[in-house]
Each structure stands twice: as structure tokens, then as C-alpha cells.
PDB file of N, CA and C in Angstrom:
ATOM      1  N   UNK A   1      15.622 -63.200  68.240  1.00  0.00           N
ATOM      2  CA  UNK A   1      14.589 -64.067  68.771  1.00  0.00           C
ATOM      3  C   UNK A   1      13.316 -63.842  67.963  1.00  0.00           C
ATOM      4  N   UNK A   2      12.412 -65.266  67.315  1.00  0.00           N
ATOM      5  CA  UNK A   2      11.137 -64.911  66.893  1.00  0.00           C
ATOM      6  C   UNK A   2      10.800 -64.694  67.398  1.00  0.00           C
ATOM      7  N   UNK A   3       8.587 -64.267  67.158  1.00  0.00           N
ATOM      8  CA  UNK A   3       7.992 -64.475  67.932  1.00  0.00           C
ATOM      9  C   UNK A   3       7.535 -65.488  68.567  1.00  0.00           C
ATOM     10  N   UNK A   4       7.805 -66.504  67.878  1.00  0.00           N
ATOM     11  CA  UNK A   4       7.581 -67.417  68.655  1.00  0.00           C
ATOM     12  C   UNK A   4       8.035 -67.987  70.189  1.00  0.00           C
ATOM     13  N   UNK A   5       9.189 -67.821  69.539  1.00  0.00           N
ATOM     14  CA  UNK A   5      10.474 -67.991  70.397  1.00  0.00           C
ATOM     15  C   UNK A   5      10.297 -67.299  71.953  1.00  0.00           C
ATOM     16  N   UNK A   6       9.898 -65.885  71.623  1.00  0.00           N
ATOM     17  CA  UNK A   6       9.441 -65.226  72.386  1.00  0.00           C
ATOM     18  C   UNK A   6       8.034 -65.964  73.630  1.00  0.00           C
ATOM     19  N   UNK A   7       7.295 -66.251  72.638  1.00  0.00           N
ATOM     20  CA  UNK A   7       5.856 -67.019  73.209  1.00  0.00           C
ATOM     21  C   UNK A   7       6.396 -68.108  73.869  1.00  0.00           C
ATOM     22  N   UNK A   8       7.216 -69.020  73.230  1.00  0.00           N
ATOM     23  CA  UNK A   8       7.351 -69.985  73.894  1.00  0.00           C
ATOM     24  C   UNK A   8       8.151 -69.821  75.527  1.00  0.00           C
ATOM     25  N   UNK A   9       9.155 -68.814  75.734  1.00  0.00           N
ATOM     26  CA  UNK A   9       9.439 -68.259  76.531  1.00  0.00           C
ATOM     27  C   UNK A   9       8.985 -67.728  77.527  1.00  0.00           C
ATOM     28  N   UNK A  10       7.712 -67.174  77.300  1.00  0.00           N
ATOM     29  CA  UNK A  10       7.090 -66.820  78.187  1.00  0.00           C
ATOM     30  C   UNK A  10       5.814 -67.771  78.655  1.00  0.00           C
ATOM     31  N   UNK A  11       5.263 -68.400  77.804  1.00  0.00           N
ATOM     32  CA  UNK A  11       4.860 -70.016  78.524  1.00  0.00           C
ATOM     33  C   UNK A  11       5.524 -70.544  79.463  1.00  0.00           C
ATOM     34  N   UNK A  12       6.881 -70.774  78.683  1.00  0.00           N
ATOM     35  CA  UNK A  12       7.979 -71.619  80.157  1.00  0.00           C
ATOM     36  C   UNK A  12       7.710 -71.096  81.164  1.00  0.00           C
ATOM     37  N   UNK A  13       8.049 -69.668  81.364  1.00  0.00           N
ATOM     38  CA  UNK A  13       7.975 -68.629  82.779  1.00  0.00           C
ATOM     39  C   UNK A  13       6.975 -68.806  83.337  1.00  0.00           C
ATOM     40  N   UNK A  14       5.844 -68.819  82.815  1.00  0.00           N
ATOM     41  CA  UNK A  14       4.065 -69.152  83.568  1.00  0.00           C
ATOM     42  C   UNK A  14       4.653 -70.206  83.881  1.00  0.00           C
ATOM     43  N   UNK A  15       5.180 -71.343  83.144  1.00  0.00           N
ATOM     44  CA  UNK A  15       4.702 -72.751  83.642  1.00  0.00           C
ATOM     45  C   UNK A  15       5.746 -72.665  84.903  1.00  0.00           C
ATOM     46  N   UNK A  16       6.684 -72.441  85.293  1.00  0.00           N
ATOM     47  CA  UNK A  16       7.512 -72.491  86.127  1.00  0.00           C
ATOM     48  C   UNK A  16       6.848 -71.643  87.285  1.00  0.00           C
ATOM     49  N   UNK A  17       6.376 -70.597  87.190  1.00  0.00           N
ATOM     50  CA  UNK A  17       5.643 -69.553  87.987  1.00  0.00           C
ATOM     51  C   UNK A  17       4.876 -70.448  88.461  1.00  0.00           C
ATOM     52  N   UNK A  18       3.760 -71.588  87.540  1.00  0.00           N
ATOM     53  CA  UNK A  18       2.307 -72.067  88.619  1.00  0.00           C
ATOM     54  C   UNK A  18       3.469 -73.237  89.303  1.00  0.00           C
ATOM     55  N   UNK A  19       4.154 -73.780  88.734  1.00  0.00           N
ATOM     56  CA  UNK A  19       4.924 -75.379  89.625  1.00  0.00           C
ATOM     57  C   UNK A  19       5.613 -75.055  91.029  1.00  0.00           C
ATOM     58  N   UNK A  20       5.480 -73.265  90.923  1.00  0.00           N
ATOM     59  CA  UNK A  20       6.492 -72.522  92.618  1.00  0.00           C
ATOM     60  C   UNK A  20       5.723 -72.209  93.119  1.00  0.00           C
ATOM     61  N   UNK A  21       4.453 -72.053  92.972  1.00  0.00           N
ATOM     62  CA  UNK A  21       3.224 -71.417  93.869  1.00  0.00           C
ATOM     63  C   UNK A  21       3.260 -72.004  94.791  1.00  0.00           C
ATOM     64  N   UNK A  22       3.034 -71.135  95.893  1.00  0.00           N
ATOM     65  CA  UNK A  22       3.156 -71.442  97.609  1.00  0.00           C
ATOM     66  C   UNK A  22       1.434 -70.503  98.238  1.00  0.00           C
ATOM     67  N   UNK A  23       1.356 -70.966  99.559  1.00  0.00           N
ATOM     68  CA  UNK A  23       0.165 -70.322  99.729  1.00  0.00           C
ATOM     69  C   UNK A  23       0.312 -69.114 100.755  1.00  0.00           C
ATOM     70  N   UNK A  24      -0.737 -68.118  99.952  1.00  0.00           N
ATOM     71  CA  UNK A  24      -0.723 -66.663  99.792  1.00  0.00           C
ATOM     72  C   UNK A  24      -1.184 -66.254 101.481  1.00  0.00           C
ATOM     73  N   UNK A  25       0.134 -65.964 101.974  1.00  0.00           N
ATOM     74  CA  UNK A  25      -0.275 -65.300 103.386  1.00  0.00           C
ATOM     75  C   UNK A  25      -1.354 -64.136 103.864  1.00  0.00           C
ATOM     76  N   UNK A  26      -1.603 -63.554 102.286  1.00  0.00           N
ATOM     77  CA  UNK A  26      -2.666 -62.241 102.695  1.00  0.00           C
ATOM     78  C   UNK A  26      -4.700 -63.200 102.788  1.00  0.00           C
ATOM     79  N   UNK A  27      -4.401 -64.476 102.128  1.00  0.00           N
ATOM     80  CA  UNK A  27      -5.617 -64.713 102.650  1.00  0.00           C
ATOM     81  C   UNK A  27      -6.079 -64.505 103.728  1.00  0.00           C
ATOM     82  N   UNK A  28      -7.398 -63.788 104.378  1.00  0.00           N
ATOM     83  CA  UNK A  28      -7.859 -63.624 105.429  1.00  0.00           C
ATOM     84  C   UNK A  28      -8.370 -65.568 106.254  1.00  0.00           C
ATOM     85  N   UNK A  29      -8.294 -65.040 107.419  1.00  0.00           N
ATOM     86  CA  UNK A  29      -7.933 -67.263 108.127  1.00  0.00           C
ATOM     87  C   UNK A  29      -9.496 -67.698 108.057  1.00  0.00           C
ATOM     88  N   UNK A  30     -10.387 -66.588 108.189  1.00  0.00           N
ATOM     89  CA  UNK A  30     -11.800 -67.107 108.027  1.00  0.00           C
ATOM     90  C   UNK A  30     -11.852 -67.552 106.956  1.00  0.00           C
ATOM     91  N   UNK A  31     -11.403 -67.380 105.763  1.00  0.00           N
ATOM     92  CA  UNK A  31     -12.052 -67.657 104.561  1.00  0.00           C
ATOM     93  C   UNK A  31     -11.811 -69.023 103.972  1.00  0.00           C
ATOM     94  N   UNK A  32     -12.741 -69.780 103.415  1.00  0.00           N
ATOM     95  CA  UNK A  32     -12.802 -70.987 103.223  1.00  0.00           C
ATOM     96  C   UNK A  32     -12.143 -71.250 101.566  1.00  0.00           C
ATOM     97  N   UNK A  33     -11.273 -70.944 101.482  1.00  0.00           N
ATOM     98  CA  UNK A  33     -10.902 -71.342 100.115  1.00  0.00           C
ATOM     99  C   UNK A  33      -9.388 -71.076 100.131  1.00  0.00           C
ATOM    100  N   UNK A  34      -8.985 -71.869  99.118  1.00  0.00           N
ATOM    101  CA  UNK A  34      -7.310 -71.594  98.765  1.00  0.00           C
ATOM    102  C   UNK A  34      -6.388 -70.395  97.827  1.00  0.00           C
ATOM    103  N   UNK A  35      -5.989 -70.017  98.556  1.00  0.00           N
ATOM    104  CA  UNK A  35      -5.021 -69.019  97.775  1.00  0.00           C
ATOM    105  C   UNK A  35      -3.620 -69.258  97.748  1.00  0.00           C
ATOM    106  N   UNK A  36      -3.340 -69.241  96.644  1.00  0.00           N
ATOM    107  CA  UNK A  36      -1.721 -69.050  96.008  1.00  0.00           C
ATOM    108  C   UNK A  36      -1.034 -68.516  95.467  1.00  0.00           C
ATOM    109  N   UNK A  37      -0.110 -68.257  95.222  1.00  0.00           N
ATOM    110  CA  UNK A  37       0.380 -67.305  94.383  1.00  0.00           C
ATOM    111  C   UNK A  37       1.843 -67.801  94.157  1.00  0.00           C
ATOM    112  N   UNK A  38       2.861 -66.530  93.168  1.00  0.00           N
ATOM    113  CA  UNK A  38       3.920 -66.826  92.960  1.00  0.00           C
ATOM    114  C   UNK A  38       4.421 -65.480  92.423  1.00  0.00           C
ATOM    115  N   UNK A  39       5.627 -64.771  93.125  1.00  0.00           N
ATOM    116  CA  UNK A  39       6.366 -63.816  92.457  1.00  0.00           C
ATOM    117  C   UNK A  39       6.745 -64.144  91.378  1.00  0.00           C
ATOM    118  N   UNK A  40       7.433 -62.784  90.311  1.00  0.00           N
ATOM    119  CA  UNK A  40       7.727 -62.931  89.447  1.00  0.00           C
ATOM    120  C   UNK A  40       8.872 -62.430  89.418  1.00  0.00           C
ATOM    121  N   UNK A  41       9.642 -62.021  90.329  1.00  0.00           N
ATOM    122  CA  UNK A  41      11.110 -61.617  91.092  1.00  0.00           C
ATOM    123  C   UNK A  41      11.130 -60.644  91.485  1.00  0.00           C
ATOM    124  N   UNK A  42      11.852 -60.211  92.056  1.00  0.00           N
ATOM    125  CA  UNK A  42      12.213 -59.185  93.287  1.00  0.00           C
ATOM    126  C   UNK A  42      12.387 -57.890  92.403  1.00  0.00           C
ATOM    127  N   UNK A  43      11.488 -57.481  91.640  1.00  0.00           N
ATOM    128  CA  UNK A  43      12.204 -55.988  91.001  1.00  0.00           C
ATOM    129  C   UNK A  43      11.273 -55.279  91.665  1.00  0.00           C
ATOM    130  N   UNK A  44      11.427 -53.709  90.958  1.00  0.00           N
ATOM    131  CA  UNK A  44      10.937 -52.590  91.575  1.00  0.00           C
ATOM    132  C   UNK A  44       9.226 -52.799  91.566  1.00  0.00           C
ATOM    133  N   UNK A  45       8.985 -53.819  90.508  1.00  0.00           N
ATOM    134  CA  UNK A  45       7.495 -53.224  89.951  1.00  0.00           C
ATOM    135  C   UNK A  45       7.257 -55.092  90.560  1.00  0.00           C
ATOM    136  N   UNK A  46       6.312 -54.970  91.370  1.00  0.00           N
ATOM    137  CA  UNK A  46       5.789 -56.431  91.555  1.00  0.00           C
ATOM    138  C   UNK A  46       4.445 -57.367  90.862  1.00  0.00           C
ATOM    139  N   UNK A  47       4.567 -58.345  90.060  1.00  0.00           N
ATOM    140  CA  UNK A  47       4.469 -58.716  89.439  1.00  0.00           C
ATOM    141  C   UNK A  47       4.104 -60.794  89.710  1.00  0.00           C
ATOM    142  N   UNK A  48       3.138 -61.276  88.782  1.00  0.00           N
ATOM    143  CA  UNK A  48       3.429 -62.793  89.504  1.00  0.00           C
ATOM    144  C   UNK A  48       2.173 -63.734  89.010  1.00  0.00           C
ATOM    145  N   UNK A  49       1.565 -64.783  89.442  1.00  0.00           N
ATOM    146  CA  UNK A  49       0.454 -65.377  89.057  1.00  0.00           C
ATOM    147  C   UNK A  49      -0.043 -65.559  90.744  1.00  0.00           C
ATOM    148  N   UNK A  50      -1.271 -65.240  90.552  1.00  0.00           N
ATOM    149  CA  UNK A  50      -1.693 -65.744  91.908  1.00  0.00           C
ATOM    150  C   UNK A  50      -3.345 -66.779  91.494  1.00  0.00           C
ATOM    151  N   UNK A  51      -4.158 -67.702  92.082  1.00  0.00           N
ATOM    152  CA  UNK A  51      -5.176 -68.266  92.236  1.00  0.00           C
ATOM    153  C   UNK A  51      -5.601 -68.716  93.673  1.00  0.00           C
ATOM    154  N   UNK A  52      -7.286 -68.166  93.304  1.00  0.00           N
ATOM    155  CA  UNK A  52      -8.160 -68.746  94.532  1.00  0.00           C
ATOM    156  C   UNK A  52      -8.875 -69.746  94.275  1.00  0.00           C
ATOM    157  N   UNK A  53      -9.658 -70.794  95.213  1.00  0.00           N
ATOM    158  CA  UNK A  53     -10.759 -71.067  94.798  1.00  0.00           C
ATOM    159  C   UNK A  53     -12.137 -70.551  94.991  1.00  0.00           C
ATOM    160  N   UNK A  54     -13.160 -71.114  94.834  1.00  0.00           N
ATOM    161  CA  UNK A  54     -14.059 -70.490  94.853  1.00  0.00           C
ATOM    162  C   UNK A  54     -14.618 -70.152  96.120  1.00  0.00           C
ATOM    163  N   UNK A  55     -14.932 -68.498  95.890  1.00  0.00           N
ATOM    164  CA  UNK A  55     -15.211 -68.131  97.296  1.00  0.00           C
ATOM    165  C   UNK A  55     -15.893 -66.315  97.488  1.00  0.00           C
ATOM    166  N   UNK A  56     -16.178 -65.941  98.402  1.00  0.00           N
ATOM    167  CA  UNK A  56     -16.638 -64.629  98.203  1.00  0.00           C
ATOM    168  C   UNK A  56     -15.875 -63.877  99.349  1.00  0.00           C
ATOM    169  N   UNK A  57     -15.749 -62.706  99.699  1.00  0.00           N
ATOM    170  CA  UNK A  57     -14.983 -61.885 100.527  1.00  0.00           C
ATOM    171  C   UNK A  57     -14.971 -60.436 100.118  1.00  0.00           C
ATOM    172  N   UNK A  58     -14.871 -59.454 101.164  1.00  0.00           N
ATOM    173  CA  UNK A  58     -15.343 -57.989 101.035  1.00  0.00           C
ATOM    174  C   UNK A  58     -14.037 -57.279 101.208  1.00  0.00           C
ATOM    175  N   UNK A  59     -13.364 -56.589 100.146  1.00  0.00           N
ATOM    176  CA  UNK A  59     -12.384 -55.393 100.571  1.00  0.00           C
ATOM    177  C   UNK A  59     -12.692 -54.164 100.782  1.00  0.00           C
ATOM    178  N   UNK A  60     -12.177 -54.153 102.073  1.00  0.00           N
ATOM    179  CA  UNK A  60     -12.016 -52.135 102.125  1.00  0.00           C
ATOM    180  C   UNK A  60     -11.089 -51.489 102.050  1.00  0.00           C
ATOM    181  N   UNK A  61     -11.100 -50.284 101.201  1.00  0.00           N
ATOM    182  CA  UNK A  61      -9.957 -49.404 101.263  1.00  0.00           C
ATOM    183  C   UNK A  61      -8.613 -50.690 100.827  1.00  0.00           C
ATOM    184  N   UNK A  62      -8.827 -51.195  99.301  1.00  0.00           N
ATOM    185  CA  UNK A  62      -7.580 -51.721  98.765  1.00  0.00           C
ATOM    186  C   UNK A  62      -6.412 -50.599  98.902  1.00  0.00           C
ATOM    187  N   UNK A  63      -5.116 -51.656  98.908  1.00  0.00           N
ATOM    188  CA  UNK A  63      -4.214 -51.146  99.988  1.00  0.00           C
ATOM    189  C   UNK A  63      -3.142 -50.809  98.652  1.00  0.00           C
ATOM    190  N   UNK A  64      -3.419 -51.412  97.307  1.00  0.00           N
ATOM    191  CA  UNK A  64      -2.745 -51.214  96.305  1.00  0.00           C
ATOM    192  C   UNK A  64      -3.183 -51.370  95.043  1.00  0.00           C
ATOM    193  N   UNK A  65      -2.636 -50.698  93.965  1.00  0.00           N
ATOM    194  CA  UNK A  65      -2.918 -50.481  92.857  1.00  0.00           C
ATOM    195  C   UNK A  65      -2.653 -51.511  92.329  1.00  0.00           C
ATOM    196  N   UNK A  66      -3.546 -52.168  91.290  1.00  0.00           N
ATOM    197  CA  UNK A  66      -3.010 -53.509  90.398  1.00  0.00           C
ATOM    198  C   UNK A  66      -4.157 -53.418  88.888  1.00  0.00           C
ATOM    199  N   UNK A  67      -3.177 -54.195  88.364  1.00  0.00           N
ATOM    200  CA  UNK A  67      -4.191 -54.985  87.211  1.00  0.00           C
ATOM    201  C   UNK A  67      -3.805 -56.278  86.933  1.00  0.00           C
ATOM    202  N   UNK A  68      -4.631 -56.463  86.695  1.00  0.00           N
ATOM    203  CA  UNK A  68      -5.043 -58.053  86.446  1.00  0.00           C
ATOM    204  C   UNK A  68      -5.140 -58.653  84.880  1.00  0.00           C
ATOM    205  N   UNK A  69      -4.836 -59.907  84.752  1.00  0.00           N
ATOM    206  CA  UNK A  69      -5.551 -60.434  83.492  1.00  0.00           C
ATOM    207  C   UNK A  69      -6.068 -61.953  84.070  1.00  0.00           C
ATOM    208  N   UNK A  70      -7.698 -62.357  83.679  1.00  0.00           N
ATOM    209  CA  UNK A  70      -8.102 -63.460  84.531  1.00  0.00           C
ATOM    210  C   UNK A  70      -7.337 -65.126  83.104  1.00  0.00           C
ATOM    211  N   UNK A  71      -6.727 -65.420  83.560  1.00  0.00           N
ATOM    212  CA  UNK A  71      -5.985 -66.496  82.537  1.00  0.00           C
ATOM    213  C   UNK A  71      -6.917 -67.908  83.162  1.00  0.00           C
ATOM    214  N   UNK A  72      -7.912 -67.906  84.246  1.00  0.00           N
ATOM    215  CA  UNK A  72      -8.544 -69.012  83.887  1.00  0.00           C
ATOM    216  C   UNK A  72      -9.648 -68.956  84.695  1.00  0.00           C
ATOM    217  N   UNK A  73     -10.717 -69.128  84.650  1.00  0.00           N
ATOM    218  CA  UNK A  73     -11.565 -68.818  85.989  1.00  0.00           C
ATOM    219  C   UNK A  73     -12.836 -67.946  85.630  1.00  0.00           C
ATOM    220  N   UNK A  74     -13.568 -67.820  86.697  1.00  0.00           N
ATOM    221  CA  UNK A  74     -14.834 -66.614  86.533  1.00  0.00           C
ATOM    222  C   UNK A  74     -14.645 -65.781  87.876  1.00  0.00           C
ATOM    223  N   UNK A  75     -14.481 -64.378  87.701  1.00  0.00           N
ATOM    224  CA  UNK A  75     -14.333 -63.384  88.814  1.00  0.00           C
ATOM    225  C   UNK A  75     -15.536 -62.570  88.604  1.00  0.00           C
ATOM    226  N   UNK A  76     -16.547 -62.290  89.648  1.00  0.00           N
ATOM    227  CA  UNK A  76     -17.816 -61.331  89.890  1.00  0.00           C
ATOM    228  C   UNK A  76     -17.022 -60.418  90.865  1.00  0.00           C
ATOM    229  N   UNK A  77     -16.611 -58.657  90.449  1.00  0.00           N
ATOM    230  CA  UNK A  77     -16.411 -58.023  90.936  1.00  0.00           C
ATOM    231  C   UNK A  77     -17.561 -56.995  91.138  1.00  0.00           C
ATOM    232  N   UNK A  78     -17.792 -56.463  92.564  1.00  0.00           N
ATOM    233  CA  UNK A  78     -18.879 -55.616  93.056  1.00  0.00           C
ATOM    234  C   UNK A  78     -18.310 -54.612  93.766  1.00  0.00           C
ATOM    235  N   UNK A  79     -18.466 -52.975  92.897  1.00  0.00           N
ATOM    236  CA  UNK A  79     -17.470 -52.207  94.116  1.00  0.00           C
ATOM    237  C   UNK A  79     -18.917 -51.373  95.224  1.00  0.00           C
ATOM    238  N   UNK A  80     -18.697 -50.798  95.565  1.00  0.00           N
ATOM    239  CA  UNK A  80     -19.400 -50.501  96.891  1.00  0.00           C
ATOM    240  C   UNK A  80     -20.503 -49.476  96.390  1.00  0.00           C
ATOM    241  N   UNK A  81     -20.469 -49.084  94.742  1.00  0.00           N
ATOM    242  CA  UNK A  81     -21.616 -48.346  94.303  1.00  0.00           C
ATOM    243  C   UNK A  81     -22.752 -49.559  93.857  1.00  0.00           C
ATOM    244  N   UNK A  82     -22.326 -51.070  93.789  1.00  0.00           N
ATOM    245  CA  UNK A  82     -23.021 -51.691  93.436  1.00  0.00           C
ATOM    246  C   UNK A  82     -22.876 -52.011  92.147  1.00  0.00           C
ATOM    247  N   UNK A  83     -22.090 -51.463  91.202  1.00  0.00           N
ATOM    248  CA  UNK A  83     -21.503 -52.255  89.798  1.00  0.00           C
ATOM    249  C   UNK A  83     -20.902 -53.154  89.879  1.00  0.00           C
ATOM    250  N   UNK A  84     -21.472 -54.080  89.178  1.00  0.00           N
ATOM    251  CA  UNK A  84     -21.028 -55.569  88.937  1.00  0.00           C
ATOM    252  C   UNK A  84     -20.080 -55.514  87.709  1.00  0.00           C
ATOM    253  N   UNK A  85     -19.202 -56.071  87.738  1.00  0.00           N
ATOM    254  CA  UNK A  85     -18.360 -56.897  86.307  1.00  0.00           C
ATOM    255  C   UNK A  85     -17.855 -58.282  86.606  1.00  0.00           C
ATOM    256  N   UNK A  86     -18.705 -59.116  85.297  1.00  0.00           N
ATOM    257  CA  UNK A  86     -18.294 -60.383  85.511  1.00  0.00           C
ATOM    258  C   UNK A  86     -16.772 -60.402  84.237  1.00  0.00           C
ATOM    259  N   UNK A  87     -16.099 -61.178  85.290  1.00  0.00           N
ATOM    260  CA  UNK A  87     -14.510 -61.156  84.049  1.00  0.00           C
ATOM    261  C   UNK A  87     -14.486 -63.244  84.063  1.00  0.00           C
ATOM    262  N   UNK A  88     -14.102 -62.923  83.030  1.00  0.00           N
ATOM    263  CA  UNK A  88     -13.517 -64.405  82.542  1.00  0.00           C
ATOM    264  C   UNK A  88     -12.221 -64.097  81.587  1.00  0.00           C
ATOM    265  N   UNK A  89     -11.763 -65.578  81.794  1.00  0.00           N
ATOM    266  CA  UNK A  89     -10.431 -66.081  80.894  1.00  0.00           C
ATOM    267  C   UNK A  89     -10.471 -65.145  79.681  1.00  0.00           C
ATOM    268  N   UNK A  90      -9.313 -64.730  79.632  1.00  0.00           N
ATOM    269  CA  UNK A  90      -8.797 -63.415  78.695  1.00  0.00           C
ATOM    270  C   UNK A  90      -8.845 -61.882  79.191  1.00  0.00           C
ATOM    271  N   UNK A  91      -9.761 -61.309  80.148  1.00  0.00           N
ATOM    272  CA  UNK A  91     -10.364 -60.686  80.704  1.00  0.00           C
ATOM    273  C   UNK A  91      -9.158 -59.538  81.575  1.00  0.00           C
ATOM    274  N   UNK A  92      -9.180 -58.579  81.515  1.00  0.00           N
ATOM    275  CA  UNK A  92      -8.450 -57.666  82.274  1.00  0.00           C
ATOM    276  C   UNK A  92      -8.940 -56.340  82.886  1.00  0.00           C
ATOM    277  N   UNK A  93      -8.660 -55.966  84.079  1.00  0.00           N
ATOM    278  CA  UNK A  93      -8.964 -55.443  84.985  1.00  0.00           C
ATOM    279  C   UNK A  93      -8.315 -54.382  85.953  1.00  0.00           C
ATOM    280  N   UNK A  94      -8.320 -53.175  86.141  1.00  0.00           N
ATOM    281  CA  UNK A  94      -7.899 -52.613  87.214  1.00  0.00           C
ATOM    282  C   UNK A  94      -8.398 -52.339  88.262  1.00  0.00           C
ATOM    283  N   UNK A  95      -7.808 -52.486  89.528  1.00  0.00           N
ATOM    284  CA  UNK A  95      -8.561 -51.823  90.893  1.00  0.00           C
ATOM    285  C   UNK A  95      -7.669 -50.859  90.871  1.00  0.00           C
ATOM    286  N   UNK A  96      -8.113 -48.991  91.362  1.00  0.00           N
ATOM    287  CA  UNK A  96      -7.253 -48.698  91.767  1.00  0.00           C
ATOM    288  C   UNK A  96      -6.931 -48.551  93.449  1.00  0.00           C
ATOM    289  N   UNK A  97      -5.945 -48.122  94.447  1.00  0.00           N
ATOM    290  CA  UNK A  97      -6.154 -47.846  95.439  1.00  0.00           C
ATOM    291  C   UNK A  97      -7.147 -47.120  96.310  1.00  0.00           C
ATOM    292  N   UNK A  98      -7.695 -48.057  97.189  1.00  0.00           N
ATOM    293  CA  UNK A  98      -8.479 -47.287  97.826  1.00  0.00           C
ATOM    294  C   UNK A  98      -9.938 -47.992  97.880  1.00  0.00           C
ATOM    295  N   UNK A  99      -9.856 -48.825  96.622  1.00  0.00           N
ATOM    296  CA  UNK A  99     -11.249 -49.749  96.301  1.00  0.00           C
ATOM    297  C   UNK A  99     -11.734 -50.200  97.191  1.00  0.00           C
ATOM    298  N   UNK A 100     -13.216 -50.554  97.168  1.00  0.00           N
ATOM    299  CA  UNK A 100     -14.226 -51.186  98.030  1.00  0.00           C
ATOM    300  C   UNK A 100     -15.270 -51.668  97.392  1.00  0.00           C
ATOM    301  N   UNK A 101     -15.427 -53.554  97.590  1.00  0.00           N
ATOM    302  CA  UNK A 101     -16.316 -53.831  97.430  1.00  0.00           C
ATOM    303  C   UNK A 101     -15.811 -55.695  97.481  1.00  0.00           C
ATOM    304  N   UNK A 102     -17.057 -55.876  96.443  1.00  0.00           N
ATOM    305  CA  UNK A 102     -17.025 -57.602  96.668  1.00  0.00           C
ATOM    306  C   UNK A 102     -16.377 -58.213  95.802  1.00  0.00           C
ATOM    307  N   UNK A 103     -15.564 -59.306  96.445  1.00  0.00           N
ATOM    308  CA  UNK A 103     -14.729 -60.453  95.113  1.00  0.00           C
ATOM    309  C   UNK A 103     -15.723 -61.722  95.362  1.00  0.00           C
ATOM    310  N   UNK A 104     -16.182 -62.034  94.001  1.00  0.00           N
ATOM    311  CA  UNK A 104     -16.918 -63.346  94.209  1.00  0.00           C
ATOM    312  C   UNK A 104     -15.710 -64.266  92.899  1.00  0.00           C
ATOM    313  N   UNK A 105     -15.491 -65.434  93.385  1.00  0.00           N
ATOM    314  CA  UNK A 105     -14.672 -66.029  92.912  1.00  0.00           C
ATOM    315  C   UNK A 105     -16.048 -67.060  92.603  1.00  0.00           C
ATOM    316  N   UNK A 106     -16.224 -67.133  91.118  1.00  0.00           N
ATOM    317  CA  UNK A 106     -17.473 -68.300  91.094  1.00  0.00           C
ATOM    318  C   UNK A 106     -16.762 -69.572  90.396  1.00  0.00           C
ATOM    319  N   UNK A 107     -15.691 -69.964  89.941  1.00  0.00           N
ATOM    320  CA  UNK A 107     -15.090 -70.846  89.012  1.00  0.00           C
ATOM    321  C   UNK A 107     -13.593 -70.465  89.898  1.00  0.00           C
ATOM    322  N   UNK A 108     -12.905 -71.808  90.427  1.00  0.00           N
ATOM    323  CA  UNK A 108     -11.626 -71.647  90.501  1.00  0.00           C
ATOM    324  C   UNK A 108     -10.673 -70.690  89.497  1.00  0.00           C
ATOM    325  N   UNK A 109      -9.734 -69.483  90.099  1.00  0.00           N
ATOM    326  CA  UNK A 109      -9.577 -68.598  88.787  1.00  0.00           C
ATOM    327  C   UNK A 109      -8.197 -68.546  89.189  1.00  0.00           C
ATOM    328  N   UNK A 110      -7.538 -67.731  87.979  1.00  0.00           N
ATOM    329  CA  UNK A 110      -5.559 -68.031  88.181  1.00  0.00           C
ATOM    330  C   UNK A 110      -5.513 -66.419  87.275  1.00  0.00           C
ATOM    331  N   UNK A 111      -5.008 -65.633  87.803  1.00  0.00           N
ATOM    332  CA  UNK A 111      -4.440 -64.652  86.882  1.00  0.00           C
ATOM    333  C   UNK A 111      -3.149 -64.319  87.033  1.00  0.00           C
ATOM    334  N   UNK A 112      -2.840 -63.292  86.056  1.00  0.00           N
ATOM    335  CA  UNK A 112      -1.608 -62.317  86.027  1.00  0.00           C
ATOM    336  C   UNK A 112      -1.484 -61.325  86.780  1.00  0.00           C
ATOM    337  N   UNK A 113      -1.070 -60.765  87.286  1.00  0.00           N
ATOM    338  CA  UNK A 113      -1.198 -59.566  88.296  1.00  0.00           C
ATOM    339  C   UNK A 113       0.343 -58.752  88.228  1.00  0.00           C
ATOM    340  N   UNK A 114       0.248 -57.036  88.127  1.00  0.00           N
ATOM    341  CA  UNK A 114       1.037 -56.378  88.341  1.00  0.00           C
ATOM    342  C   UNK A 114       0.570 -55.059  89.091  1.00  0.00           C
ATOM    343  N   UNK A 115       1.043 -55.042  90.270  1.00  0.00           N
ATOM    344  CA  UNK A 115       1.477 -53.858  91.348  1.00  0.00           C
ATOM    345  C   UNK A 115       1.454 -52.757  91.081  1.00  0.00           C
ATOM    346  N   UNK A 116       1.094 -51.772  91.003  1.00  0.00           N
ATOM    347  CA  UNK A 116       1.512 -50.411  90.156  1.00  0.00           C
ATOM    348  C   UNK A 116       2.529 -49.493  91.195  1.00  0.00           C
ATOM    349  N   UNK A 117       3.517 -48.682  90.840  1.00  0.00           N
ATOM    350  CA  UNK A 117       4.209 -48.034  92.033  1.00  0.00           C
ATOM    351  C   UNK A 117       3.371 -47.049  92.516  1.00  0.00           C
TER     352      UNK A 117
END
């Protein structure tokens, strides 16, 4: 397999990933915006595309380890010391467990996301 071949392959998979997106039961019901997402199959390590729209909301004590890559969108992350990072398209990110602070979703955003065990 080229690389290409490869690339093009894994385009397909995104594109098939956003056309199955269903909406994301962990949204909290107050919150005024849309969330979606989409596994990336049932293996050990969880994995997938998820998007919100624009919106703001406070985590405490994140419940899991992840990283991110923002593939379209503007994310203002604020953890509870008060550091800001603004991420955009291309942009990658870890929370680890346990995190606290603010998600400001300022631009409808879509990333990559993987679970850590």
C-alpha cells in the first residue's frame, strides 16, 4: 500500500465516521448546543470523531484521559488555575484525568479523540 493509498483510506474512514454520527448522550440536557459523535469500533482503546456547537460548559474532576486533535473549529480551554489555550484546526491536546475547568466552544468544532486506558 502507498502513501497515498494509505491517506486516501483513512479519509474514507473519517468520511464514513462523520455520515454515522448520532447524538452524544454525555451532553449535559441544560446545555444549549449539539453534540455528536461517532465510535471508531469496539476495541480495547476507544477512539472516534465527536462535534459540538457553539457553546460554553464547566467540567469537574474529568472522568477520563483523552487527546484530542481539533480537525475543524475554535476550542477556548480554561482549567481551574485560570490558563487559557485557544486550539484551532490542526491543533492537539491532552486532558488528563481528573481535569477541571472551562470548554468554550467559540466556532462549531469536530475533532479526533482517543481514550487513554
Amino acid at each position: 500500500m502507498t502513501e497515498s493509498d494509505t491517506l486516501r483510506t483513512l479519509t474514507a474512514t473519517l468520511d464514513r465516521l462523520f455520515d454515522a454520527m448520532e447524538p452524544d448522550p454525555e451532553k449535559p440536557a441544560d446545555l444549549d448546543s449539539v453534540w455528536r459523535y461517532a465510535p471508531l469500533g469496539s476495541r480495547s482503546l476507544e477512539s472516534g470523531v465527536w462535534e459540538a456547537t457553539a457553546a460554553t460548559w464547566t467540567e469537574e474532576d474529568y472522568p477520563v484521559e483523552e487527546v484530542c486533535v481539533i480537525l475543524a473549529g475554535h476550542l477556548r480551554l480554561t482549567d481551574s488555575n485560570g490558563a487559557t489555550h485557544d486550539l484551532r484546526t490542526g491543533d492537539a491536546f491532552h486532558l488528563p484525568r481528573g481535569w477541571s475547568g472551562t470548554w468554550e466552544v467559540l466556532e462549531d468544532m469536530r475533532t479526533f479523540y482517543v481514550i487513554l486506558p
